[in-house]
N, C-alpha and C. Protein backbone atom coordinates (compact mmCIF):
# COMPACT_ATOMS: atom_id res chain seq x y z
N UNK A 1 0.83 -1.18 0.00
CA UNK A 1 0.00 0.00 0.00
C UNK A 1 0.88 1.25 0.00
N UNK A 2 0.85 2.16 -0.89
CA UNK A 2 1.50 3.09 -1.07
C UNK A 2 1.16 4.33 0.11
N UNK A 3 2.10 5.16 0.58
CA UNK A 3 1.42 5.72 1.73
C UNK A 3 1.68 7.20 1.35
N UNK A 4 0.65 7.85 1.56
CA UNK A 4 0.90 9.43 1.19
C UNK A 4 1.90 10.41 2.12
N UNK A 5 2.55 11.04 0.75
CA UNK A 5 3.39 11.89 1.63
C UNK A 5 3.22 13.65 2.28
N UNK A 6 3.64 13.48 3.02
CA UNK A 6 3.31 15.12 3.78
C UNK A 6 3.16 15.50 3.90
N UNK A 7 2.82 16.87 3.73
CA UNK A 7 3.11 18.43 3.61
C UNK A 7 3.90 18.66 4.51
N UNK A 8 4.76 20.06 4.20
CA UNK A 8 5.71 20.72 5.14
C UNK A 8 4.75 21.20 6.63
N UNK A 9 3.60 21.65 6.23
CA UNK A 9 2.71 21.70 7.77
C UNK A 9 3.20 20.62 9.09
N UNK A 10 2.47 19.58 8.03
CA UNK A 10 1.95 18.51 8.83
C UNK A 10 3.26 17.65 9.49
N UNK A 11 4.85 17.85 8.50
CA UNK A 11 5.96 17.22 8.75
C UNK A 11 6.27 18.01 10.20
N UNK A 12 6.04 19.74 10.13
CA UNK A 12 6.92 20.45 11.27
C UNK A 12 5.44 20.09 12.71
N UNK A 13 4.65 20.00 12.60
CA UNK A 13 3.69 19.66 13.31
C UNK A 13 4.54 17.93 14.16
N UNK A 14 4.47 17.29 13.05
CA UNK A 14 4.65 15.86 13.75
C UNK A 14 6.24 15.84 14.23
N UNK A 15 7.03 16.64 13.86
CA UNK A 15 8.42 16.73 14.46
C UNK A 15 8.84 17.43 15.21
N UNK A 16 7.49 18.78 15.84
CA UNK A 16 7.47 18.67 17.16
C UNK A 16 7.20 17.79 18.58
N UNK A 17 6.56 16.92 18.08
CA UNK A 17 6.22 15.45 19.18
C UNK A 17 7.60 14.99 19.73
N UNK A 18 8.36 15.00 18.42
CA UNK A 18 9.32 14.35 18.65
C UNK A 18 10.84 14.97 19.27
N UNK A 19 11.15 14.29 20.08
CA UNK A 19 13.06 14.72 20.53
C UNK A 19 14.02 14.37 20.23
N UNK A 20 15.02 15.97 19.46
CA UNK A 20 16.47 15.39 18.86
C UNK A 20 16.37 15.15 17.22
N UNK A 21 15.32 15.27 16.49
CA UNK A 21 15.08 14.63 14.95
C UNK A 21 14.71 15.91 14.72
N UNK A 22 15.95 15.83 13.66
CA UNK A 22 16.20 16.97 12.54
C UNK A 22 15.33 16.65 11.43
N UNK A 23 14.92 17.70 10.40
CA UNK A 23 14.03 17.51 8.96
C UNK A 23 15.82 17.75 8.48
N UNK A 24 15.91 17.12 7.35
CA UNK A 24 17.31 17.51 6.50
C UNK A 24 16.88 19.00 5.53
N UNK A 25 17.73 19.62 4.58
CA UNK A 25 17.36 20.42 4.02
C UNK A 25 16.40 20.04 3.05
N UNK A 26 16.29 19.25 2.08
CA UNK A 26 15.24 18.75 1.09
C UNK A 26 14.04 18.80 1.81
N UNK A 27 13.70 18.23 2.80
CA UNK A 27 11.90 18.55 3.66
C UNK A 27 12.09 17.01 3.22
N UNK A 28 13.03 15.64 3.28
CA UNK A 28 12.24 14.60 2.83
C UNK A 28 12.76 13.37 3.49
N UNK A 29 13.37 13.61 4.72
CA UNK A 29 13.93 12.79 5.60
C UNK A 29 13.84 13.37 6.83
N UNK A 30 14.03 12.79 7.87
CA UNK A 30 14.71 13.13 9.28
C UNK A 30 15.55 12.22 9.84
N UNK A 31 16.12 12.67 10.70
CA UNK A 31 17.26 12.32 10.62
C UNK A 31 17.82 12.39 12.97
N UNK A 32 18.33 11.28 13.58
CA UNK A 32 19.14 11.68 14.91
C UNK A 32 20.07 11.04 15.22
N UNK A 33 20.81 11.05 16.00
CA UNK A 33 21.68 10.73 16.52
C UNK A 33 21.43 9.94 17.58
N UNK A 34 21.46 8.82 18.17
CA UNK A 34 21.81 8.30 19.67
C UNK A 34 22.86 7.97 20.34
N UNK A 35 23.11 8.11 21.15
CA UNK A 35 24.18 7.95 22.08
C UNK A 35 24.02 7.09 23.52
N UNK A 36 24.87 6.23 23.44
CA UNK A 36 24.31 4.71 24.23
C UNK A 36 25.40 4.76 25.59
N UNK A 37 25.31 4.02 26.40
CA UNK A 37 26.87 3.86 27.37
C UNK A 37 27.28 2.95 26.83
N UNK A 38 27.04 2.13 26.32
CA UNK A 38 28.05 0.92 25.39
C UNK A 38 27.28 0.32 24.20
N UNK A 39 28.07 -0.21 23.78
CA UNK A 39 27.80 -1.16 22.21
C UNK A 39 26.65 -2.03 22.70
N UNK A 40 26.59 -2.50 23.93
CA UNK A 40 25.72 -3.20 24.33
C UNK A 40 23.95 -2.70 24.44
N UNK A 41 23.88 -1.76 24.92
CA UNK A 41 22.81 -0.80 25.11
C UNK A 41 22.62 -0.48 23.81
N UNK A 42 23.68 0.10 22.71
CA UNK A 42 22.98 0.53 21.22
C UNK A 42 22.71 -0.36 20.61
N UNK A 43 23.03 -1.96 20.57
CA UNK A 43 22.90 -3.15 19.92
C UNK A 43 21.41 -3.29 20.50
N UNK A 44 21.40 -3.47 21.77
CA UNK A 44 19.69 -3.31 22.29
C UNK A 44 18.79 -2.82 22.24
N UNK A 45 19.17 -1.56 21.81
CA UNK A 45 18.28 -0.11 20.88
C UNK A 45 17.93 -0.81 19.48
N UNK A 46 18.71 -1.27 18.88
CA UNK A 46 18.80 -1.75 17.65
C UNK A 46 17.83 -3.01 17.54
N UNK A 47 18.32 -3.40 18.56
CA UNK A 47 16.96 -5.26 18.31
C UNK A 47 15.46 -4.90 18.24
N UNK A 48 15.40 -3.59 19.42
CA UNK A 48 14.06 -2.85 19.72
C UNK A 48 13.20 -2.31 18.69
N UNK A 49 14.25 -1.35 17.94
CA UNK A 49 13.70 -0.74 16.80
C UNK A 49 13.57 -1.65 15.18
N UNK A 50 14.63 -2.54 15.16
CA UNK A 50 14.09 -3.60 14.15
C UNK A 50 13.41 -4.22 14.30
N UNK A 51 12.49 -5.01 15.58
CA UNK A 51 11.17 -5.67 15.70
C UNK A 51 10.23 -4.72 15.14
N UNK A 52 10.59 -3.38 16.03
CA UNK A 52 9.29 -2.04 15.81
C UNK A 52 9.11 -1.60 13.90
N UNK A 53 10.41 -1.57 13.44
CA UNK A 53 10.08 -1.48 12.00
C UNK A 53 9.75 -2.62 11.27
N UNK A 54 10.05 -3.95 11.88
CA UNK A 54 9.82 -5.46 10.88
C UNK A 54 7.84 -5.19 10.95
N UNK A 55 7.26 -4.89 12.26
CA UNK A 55 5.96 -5.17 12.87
C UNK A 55 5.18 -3.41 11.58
N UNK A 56 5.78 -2.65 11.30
CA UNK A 56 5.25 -1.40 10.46
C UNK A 56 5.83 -1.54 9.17
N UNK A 57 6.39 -2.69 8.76
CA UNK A 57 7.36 -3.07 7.59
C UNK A 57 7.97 -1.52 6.65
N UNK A 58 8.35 -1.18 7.69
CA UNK A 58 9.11 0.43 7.45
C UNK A 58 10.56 -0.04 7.76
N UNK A 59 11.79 0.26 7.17
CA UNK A 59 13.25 -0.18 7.44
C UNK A 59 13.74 0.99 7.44
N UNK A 60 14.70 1.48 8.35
CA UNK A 60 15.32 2.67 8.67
C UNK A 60 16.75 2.70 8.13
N UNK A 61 17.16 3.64 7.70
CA UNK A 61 18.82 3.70 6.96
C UNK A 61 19.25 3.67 8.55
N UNK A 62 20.61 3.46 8.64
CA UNK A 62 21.09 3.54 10.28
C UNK A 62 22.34 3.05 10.13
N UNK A 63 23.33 3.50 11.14
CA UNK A 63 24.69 3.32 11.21
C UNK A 63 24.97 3.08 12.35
N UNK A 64 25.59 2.06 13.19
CA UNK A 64 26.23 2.12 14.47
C UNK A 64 27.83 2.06 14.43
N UNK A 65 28.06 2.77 15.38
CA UNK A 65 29.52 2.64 15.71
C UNK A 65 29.74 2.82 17.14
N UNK A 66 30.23 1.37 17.64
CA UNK A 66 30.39 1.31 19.11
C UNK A 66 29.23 1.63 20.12
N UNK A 67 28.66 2.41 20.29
CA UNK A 67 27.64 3.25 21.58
C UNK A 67 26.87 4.19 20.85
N UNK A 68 26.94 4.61 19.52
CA UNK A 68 26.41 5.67 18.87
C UNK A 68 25.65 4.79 17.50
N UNK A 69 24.42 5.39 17.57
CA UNK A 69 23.48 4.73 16.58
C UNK A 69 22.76 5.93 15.55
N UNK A 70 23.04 6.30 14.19
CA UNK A 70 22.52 7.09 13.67
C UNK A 70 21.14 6.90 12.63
N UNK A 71 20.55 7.56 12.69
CA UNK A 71 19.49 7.15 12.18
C UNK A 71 18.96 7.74 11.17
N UNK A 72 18.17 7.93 10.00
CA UNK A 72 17.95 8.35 8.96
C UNK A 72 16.66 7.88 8.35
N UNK A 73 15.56 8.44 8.54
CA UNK A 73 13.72 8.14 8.29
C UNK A 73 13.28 8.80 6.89
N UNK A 74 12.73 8.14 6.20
CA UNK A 74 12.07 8.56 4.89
C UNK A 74 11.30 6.88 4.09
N UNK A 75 10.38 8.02 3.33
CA UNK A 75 9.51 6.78 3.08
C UNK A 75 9.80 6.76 1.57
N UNK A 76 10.70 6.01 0.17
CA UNK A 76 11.45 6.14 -0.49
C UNK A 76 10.25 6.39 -1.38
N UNK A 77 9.01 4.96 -1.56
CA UNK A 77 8.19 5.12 -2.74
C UNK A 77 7.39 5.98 -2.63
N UNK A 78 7.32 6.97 -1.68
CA UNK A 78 6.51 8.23 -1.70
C UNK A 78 7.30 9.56 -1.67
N UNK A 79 8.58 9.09 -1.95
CA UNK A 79 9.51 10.49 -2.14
C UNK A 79 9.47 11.04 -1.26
N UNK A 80 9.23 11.00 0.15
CA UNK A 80 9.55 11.67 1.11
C UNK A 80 9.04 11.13 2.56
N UNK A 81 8.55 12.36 2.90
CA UNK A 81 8.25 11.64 4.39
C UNK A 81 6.49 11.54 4.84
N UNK A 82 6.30 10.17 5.41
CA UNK A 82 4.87 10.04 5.85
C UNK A 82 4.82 9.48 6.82
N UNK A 83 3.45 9.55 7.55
CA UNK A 83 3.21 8.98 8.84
C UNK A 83 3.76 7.91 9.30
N UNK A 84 4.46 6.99 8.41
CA UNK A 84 5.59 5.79 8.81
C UNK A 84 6.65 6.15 9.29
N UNK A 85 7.02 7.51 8.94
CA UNK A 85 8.53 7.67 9.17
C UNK A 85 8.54 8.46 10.90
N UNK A 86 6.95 8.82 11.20
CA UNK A 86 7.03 9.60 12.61
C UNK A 86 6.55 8.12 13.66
N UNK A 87 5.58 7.31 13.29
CA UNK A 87 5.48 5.90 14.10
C UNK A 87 7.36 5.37 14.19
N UNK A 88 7.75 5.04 13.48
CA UNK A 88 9.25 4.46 13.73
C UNK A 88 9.73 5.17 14.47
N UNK A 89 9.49 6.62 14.37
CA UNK A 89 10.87 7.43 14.87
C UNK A 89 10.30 7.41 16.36
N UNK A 90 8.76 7.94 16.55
CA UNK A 90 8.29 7.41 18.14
C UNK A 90 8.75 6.07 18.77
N UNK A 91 8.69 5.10 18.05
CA UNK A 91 9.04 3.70 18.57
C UNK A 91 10.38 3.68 19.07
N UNK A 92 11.43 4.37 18.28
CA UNK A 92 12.51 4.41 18.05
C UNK A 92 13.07 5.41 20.10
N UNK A 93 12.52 6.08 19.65
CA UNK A 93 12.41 7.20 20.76
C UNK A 93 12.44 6.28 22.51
N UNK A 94 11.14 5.55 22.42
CA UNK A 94 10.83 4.55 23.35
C UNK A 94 11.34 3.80 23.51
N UNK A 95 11.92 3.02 22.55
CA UNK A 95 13.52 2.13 22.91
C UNK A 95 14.65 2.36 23.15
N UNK A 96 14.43 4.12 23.06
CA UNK A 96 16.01 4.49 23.24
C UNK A 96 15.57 4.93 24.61
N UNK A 97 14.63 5.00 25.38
CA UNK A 97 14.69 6.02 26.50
C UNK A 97 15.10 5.47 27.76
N UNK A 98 15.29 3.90 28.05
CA UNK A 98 15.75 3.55 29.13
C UNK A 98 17.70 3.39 29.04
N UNK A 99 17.73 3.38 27.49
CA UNK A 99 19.13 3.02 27.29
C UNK A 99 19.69 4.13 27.04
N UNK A 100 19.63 5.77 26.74
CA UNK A 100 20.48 6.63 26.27
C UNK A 100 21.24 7.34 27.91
N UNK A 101 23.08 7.29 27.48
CA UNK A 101 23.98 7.67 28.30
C UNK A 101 23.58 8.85 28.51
C-alpha cells in the first residue's frame, strides 16, 4: 500500500512530538543521533527498533559505531516523508529512553 506523503505543515507539526530529529534540508527525511553507554545498550536499541520497524514493515537507513546509533527516516516510494517515518521514529524514541547515556 502506497502511503501518502506530507506536507511541510503537517511534517513540522509531527516533528514537534518528537526529541532530537532533525528535517534535513530537502523537507524529505529526518534524521538523529543516539548515544548509548556501550555497544551493548545501542545493539539493544537496535533489536528494539528492528522488531518495531519489521511489525510497520518500514526499514530505517542507520549506522552504528560502538555506543552511537545514527538514524535516517524517509519513506522512499513516496519520495519523502509520511506517517511511517514519525510511528518508527516514536518507537525508536521509546527504545532508546531507558538506554540513552
Amino acid at each position: 500500500m502506497k502511503r501518502e506523503k506530507l506536507e511541510r505543515q503537517a511534517i513540522t507539526a509531527e516533528l514537534a512530538k518528537l526529541d532530537g530529529w532533525s528535517l534535513d534540508d530537502t523537507g524529505t527525511s529526518i534524521s538523529r543521533s543516539f548515544k548509548f553507554r556501550n555497544f551493548v545498550e545501542a545493539f539493544g536499541f537496535m533489536t528494539e527498533a528492528a522488531l518495531a520497524a519489521e511489525r510497520l514493515n518500514h526499514h530505517p537507513e542507520w549506522l552504528n559505531v560502538y555506543s552511537r546509533v545514527e538514524v535516517k527516516l524517509n519513506t522512499h516510494d513516496a519520495g519523502g516523508l509520511t506517517e511511517l517515518d514519525f510511528r518508527l521514529a516514536t518507537a525508536m524514541e521509546k527504545a532508546a529512553a531507558c538506554r540513552l547515556d
